[in-house]
Protein backbone atom coordinates (compact mmCIF):
# COMPACT_ATOMS: atom_id res chain seq x y z
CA UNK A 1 106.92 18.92 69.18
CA UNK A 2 103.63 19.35 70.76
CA UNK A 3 101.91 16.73 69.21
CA UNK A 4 104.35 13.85 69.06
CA UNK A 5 106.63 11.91 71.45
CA UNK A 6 109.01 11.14 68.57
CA UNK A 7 110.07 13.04 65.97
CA UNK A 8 113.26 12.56 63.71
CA UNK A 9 114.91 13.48 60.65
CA UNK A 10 118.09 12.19 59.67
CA UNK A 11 120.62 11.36 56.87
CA UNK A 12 121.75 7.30 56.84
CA UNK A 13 124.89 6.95 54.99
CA UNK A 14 125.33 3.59 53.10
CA UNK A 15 127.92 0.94 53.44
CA UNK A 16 130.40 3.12 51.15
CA UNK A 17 129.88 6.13 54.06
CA UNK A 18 128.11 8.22 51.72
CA UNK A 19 125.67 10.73 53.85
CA UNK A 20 123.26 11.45 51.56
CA UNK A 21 122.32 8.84 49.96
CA UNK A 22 119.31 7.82 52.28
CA UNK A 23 117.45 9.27 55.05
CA UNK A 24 114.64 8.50 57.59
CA UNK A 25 112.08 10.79 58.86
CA UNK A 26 109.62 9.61 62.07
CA UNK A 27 107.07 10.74 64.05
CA UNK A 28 104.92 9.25 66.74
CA UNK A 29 101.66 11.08 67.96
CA UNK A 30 101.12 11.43 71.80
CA UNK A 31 98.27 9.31 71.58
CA UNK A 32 99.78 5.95 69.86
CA UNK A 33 102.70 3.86 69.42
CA UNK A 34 102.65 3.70 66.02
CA UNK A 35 105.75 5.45 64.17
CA UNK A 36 104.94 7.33 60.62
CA UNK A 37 107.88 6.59 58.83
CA UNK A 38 109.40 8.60 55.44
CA UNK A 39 112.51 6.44 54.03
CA UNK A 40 115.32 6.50 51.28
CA UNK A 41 117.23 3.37 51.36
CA UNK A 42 121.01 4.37 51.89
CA UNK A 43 121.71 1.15 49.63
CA UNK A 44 119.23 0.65 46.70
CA UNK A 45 117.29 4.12 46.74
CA UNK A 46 113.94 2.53 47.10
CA UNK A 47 111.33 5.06 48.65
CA UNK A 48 108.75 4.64 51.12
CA UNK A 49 106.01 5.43 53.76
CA UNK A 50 104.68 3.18 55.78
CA UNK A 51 103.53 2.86 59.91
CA UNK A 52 105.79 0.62 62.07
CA UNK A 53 105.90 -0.19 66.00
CA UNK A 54 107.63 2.10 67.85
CA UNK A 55 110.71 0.88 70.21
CA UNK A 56 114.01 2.84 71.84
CA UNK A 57 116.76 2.21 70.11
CA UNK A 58 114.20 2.81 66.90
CA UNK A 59 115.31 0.26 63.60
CA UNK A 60 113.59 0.35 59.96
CA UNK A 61 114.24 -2.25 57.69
CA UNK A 62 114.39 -1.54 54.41
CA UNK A 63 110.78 -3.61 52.43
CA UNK A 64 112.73 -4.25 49.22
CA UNK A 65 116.73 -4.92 49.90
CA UNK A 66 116.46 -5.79 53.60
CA UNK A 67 118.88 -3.25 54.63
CA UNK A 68 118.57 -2.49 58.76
CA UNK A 69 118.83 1.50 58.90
CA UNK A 70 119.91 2.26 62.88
CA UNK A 71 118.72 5.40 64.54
CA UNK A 72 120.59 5.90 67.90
CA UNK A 73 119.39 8.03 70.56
CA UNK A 74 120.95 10.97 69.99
CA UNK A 75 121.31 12.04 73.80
CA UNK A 76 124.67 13.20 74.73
CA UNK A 77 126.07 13.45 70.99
CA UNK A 78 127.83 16.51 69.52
CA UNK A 79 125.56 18.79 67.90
């Protein structure tokens, strides 16, 4: 990671349970608290980057449906 505290890449499945549908990719530099956020909106497909807050458990909502995507900590989860 070097350079960042934070840095994710995962599939969000959608209210049907379909994976792939959306995803969210984050990173947060050492130096800020400022997540860099890459998005697919599991529910209407709209596409995104944009620069959010960082806070644990970390949340993006969605700028043109609304839709909350969740990213647990992944700590103790099955690989």
């Amino acid at each position: 990671m070097g350079q960042y505290k934070y840095v994710t890449n995962r599939t969000i499945p959608n209210k049907a349970g379909e994976e792939s549908k959306g995803f969210v990719r984050a990173r947060v530099p050492n130096d800020s608290d400022t997540a860099e956020v890459a998005y697919k909106c599991p529910e209407c497909e709209h596409q995104e980057s944009t620069k959010v807050p960082f806070t644990r458990p970390f949340n993006i909502r969605c700028s043109k449906c609304g839709t909350l995507m969740k990213l647990p900590k992944l700590k103790g989860k099955k690989k």
